[in-house]
PDB file of N, CA and C in Angstrom:
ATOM      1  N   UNK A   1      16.326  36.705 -86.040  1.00  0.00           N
ATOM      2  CA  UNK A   1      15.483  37.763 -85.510  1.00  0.00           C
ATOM      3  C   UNK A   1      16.340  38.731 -84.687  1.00  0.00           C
ATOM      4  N   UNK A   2      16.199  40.003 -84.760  1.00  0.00           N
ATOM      5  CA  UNK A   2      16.643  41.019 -84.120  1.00  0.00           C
ATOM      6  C   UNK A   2      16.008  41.868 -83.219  1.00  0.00           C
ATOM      7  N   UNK A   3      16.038  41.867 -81.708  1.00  0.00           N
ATOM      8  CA  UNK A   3      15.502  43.199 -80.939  1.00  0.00           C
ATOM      9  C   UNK A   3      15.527  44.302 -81.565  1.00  0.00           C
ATOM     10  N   UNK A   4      15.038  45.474 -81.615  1.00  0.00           N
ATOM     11  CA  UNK A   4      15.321  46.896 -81.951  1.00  0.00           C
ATOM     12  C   UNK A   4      15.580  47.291 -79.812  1.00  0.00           C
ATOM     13  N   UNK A   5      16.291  47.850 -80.388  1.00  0.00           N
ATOM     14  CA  UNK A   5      16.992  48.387 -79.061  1.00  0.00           C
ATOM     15  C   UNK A   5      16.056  49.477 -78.568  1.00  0.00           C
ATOM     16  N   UNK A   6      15.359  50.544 -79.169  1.00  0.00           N
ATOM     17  CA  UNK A   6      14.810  51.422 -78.445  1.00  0.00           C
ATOM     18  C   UNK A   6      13.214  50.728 -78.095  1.00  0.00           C
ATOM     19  N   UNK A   7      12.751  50.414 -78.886  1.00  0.00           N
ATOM     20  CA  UNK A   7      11.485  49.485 -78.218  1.00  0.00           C
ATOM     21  C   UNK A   7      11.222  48.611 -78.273  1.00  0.00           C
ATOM     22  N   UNK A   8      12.220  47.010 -78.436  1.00  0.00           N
ATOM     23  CA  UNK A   8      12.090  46.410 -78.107  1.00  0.00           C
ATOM     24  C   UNK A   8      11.523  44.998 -78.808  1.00  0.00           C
ATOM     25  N   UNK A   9      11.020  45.338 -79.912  1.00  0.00           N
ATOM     26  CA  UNK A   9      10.030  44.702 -81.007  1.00  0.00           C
ATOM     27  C   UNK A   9      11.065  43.760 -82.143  1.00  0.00           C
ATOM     28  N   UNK A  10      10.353  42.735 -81.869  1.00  0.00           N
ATOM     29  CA  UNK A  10      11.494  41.564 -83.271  1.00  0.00           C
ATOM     30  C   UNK A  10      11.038  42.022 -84.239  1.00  0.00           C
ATOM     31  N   UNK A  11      12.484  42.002 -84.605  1.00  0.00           N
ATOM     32  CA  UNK A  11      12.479  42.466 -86.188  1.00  0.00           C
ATOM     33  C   UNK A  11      12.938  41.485 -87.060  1.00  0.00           C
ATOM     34  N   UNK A  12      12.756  41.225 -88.293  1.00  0.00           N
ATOM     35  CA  UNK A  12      13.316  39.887 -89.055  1.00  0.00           C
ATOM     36  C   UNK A  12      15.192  40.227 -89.185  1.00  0.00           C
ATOM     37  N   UNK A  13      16.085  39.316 -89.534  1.00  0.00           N
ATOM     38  CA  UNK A  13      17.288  39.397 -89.640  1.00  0.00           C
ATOM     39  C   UNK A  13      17.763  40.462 -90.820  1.00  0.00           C
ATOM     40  N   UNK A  14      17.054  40.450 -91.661  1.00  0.00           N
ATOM     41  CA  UNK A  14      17.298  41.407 -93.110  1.00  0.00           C
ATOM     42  C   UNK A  14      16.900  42.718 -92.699  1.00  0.00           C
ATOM     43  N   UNK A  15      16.211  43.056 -91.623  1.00  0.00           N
ATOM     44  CA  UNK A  15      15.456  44.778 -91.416  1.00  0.00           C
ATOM     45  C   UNK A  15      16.501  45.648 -91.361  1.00  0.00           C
ATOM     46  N   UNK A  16      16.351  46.254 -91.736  1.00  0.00           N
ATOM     47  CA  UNK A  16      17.277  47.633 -91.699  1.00  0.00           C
ATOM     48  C   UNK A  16      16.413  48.603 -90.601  1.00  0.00           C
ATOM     49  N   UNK A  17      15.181  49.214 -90.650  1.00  0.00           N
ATOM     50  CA  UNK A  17      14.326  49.660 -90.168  1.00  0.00           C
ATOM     51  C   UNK A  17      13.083  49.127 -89.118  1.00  0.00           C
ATOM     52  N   UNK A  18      13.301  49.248 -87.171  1.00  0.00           N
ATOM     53  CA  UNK A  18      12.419  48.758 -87.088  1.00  0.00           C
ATOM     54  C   UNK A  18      10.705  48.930 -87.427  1.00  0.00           C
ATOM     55  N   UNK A  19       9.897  47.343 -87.545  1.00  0.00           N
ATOM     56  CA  UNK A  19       8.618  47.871 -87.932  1.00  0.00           C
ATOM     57  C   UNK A  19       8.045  48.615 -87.074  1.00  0.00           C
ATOM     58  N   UNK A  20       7.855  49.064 -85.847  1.00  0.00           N
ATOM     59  CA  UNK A  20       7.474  49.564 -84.388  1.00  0.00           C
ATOM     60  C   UNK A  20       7.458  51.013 -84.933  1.00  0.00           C
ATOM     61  N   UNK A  21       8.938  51.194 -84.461  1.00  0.00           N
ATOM     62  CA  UNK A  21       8.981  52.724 -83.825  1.00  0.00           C
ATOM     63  C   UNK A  21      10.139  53.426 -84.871  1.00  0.00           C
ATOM     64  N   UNK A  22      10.483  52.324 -86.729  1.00  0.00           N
ATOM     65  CA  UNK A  22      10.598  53.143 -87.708  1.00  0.00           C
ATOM     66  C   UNK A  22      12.306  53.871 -87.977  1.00  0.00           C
ATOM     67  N   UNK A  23      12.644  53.066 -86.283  1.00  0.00           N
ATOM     68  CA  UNK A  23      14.148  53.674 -86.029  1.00  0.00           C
ATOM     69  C   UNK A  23      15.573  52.840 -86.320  1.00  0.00           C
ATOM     70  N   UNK A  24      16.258  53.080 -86.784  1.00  0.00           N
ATOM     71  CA  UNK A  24      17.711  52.244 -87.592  1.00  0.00           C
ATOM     72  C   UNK A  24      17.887  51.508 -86.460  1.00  0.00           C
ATOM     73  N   UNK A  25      18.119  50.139 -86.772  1.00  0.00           N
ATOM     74  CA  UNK A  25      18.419  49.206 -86.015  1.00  0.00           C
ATOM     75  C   UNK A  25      19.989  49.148 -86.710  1.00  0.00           C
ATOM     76  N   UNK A  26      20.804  49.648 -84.720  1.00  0.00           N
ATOM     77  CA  UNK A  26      22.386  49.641 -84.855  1.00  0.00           C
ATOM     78  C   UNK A  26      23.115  48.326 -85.150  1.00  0.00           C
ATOM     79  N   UNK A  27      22.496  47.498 -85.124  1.00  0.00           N
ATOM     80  CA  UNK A  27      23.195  46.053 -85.348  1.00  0.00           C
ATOM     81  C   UNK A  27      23.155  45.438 -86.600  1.00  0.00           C
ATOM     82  N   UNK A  28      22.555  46.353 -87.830  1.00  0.00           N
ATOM     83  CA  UNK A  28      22.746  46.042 -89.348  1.00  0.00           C
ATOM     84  C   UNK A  28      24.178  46.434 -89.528  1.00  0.00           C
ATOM     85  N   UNK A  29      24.820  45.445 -90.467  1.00  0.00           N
ATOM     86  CA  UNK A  29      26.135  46.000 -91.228  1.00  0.00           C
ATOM     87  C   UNK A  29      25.502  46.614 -92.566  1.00  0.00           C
ATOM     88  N   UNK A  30      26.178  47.293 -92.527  1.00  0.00           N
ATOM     89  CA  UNK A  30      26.121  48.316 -94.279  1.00  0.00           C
ATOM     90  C   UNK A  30      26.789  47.922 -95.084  1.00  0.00           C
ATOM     91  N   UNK A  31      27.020  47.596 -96.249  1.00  0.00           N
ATOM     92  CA  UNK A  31      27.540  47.098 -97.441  1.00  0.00           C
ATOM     93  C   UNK A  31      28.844  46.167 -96.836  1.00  0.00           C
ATOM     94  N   UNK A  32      28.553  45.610 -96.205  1.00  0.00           N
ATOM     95  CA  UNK A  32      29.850  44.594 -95.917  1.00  0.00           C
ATOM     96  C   UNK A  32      30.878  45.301 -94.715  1.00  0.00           C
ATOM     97  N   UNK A  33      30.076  46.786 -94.377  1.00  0.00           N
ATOM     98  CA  UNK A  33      31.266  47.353 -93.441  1.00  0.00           C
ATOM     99  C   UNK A  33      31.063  46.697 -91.708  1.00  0.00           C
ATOM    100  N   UNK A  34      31.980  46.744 -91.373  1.00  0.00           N
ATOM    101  CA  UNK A  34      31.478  46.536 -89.670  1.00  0.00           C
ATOM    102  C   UNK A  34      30.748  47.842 -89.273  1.00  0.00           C
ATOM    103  N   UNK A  35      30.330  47.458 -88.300  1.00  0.00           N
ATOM    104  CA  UNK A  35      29.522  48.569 -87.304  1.00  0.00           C
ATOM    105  C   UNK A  35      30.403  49.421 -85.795  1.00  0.00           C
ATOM    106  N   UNK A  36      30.007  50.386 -85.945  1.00  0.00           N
ATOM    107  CA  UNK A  36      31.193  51.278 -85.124  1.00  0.00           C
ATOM    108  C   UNK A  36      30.986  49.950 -83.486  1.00  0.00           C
ATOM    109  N   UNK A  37      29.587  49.644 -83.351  1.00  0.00           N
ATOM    110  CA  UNK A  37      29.461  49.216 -82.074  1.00  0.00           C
ATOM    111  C   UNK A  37      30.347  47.372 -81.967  1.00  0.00           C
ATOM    112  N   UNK A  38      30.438  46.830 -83.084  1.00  0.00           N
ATOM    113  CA  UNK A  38      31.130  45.699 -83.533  1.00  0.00           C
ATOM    114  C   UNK A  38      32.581  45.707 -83.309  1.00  0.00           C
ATOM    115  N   UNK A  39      33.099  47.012 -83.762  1.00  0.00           N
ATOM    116  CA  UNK A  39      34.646  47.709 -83.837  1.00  0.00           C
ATOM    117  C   UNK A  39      34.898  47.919 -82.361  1.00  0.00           C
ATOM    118  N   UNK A  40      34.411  48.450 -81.964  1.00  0.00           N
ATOM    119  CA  UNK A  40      34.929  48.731 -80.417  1.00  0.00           C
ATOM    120  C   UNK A  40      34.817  47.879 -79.282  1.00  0.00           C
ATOM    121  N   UNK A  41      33.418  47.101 -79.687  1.00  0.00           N
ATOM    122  CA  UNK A  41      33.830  45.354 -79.173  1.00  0.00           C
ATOM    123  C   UNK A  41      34.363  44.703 -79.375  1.00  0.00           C
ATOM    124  N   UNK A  42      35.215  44.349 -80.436  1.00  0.00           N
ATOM    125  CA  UNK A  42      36.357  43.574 -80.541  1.00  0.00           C
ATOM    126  C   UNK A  42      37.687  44.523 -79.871  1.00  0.00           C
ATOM    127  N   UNK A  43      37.622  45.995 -80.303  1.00  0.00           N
ATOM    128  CA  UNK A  43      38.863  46.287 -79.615  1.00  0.00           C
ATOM    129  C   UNK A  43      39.332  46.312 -78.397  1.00  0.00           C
ATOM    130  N   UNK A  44      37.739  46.034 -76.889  1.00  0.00           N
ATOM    131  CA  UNK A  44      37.872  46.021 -75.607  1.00  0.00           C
ATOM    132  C   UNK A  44      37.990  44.645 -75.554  1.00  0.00           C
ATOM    133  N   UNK A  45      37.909  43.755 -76.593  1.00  0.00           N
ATOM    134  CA  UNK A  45      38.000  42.219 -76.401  1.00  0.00           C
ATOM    135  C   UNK A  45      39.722  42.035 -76.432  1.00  0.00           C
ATOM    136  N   UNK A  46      39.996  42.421 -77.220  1.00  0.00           N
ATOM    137  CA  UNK A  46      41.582  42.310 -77.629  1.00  0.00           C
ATOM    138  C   UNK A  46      42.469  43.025 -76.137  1.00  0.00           C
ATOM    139  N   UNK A  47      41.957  44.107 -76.258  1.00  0.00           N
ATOM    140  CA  UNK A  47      42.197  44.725 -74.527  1.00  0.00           C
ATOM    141  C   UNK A  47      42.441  44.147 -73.883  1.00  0.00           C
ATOM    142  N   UNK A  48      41.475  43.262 -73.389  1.00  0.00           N
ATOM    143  CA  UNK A  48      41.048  42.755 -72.444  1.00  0.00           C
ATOM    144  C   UNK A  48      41.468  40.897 -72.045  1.00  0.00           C
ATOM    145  N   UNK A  49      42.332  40.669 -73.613  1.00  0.00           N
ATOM    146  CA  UNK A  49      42.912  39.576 -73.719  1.00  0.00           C
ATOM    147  C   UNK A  49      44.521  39.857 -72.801  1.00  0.00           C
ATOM    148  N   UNK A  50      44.808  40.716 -72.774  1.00  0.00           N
ATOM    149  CA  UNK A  50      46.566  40.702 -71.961  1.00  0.00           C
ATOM    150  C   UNK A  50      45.888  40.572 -70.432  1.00  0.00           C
ATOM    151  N   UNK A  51      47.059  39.874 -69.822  1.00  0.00           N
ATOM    152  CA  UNK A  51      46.587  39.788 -68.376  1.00  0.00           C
ATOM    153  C   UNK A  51      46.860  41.064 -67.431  1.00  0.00           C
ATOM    154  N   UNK A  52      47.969  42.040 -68.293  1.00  0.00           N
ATOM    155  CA  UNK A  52      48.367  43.178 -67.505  1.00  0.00           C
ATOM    156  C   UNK A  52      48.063  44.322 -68.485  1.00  0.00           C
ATOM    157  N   UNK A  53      47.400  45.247 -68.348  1.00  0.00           N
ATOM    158  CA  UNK A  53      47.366  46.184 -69.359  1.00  0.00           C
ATOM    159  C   UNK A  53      48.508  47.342 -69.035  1.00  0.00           C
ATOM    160  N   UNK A  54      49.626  47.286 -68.610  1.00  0.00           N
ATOM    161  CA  UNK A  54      50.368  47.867 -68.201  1.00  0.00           C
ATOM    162  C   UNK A  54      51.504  47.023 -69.331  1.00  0.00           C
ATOM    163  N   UNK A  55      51.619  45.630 -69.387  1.00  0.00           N
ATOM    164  CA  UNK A  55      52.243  45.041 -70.270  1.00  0.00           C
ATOM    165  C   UNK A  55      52.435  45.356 -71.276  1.00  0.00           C
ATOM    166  N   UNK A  56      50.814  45.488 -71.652  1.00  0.00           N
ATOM    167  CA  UNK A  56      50.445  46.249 -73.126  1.00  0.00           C
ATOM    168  C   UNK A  56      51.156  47.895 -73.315  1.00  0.00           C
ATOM    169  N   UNK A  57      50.933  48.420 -72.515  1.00  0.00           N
ATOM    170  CA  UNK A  57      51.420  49.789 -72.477  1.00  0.00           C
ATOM    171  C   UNK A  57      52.864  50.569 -72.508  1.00  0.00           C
ATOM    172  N   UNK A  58      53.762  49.000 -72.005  1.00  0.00           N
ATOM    173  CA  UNK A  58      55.055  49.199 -72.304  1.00  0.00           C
ATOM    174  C   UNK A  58      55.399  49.067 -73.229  1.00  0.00           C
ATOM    175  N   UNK A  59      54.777  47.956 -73.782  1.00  0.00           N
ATOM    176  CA  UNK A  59      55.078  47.460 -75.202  1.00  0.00           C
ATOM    177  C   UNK A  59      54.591  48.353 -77.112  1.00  0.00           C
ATOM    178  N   UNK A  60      53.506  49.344 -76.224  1.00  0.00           N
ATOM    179  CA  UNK A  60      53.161  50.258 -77.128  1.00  0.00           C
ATOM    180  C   UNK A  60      54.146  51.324 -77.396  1.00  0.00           C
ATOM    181  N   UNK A  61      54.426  51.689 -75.883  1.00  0.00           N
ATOM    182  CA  UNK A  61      55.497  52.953 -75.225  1.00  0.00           C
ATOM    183  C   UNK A  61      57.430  52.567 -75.914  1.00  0.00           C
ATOM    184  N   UNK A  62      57.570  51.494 -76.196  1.00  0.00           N
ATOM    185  CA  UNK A  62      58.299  50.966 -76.211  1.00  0.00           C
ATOM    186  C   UNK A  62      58.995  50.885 -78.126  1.00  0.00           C
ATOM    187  N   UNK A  63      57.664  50.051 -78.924  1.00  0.00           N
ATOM    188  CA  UNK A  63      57.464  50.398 -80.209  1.00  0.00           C
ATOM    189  C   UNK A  63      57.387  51.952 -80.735  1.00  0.00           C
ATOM    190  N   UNK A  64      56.756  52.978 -79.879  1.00  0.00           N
ATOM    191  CA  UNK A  64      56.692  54.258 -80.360  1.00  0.00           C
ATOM    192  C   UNK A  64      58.122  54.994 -80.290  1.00  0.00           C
ATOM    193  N   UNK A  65      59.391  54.417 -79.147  1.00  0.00           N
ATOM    194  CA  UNK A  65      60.654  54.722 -79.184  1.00  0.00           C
ATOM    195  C   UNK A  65      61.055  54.618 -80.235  1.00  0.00           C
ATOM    196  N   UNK A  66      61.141  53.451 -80.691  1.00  0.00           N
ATOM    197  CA  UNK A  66      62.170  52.840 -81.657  1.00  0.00           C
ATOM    198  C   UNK A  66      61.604  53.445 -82.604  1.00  0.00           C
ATOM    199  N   UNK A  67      60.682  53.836 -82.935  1.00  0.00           N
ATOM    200  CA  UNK A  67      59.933  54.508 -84.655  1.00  0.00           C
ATOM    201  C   UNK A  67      61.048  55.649 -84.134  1.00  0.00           C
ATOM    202  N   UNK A  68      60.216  56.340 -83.010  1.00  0.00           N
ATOM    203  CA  UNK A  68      60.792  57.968 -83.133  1.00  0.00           C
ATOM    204  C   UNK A  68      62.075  57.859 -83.241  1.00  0.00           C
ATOM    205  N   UNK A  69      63.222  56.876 -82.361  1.00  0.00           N
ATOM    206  CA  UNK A  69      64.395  57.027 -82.739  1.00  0.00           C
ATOM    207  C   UNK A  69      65.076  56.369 -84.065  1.00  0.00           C
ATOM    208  N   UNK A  70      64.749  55.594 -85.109  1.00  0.00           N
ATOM    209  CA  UNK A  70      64.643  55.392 -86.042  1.00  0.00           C
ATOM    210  C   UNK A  70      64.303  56.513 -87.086  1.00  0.00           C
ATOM    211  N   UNK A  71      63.757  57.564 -86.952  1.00  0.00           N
ATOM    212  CA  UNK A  71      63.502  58.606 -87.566  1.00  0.00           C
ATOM    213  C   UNK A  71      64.714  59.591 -87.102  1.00  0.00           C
ATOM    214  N   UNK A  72      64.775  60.027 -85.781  1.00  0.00           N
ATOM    215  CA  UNK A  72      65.977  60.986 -85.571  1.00  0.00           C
ATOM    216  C   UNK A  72      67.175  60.269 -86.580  1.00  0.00           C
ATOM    217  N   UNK A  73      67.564  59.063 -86.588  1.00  0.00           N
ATOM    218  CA  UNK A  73      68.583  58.668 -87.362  1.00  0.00           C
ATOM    219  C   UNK A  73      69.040  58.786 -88.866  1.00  0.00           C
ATOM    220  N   UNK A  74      67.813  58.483 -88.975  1.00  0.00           N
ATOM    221  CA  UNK A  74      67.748  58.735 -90.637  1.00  0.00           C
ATOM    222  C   UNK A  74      67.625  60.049 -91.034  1.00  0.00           C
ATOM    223  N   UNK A  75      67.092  61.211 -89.793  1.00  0.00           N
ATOM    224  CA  UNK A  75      67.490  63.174 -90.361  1.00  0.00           C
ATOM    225  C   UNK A  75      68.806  63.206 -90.005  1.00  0.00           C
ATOM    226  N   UNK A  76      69.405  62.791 -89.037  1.00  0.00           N
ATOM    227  CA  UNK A  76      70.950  62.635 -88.872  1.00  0.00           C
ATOM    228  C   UNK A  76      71.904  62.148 -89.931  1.00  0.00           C
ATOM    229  N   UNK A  77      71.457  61.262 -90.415  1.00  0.00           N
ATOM    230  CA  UNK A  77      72.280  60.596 -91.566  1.00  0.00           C
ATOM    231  C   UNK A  77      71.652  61.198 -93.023  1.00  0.00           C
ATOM    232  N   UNK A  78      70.616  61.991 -92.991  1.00  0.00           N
ATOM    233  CA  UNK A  78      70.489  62.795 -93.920  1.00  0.00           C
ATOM    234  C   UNK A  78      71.222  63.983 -94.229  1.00  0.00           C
ATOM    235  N   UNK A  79      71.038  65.027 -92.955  1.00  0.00           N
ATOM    236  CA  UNK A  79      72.008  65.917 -92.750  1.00  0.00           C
ATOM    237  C   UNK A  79      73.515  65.479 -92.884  1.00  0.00           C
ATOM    238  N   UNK A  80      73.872  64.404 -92.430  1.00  0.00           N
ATOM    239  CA  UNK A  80      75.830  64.411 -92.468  1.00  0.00           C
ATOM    240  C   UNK A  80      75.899  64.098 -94.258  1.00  0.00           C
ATOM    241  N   UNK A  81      75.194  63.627 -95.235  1.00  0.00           N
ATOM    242  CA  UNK A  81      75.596  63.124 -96.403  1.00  0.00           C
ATOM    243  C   UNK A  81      75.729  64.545 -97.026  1.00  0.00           C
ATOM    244  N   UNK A  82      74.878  65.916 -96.401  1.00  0.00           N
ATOM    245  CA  UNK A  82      74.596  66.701 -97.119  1.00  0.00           C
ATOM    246  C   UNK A  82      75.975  67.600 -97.144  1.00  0.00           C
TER     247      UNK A  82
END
């Protein structure tokens, strides 16, 4: 059974539509996709798994170096072959 969020009324597990008030109940998945509100709860979950989010942030800051300088290298070593 499912609440409908705007008024409140059980709805069976299969509804797409509540019976009440007729309005999309956000907690259906669509053809097998997740739900935007599903997606962003797992991504503040994952967040929210490091004990320092500053940890996390070096380590993002850190990976985005090495791409970018990994790229300067390879136009460098493009340019000298030329």
């Amino acid at each position: 059974m499912k609440r409908c969020p705007y008024c409140k009324a059980l709805n069976s597990s299969d509804a797409v539509f509540c019976w009440r008030c007729y309005k999309r109940l956000y907690s259906v998945d669509i053809d097998g996709y997740r739900t935007l509100r599903r997606r962003i709860r797992e991504k503040v979950r994952e967040i929210l798994q490091y004990r320092d989010i500053k940890e996390l942030l070096r380590d993002k800051i850190r990976l985005m170096a090495e791409r970018e300088e990994e790229k300067e290298r390879e136009k460098e070593e493009s340019i000298q072959e030329k």
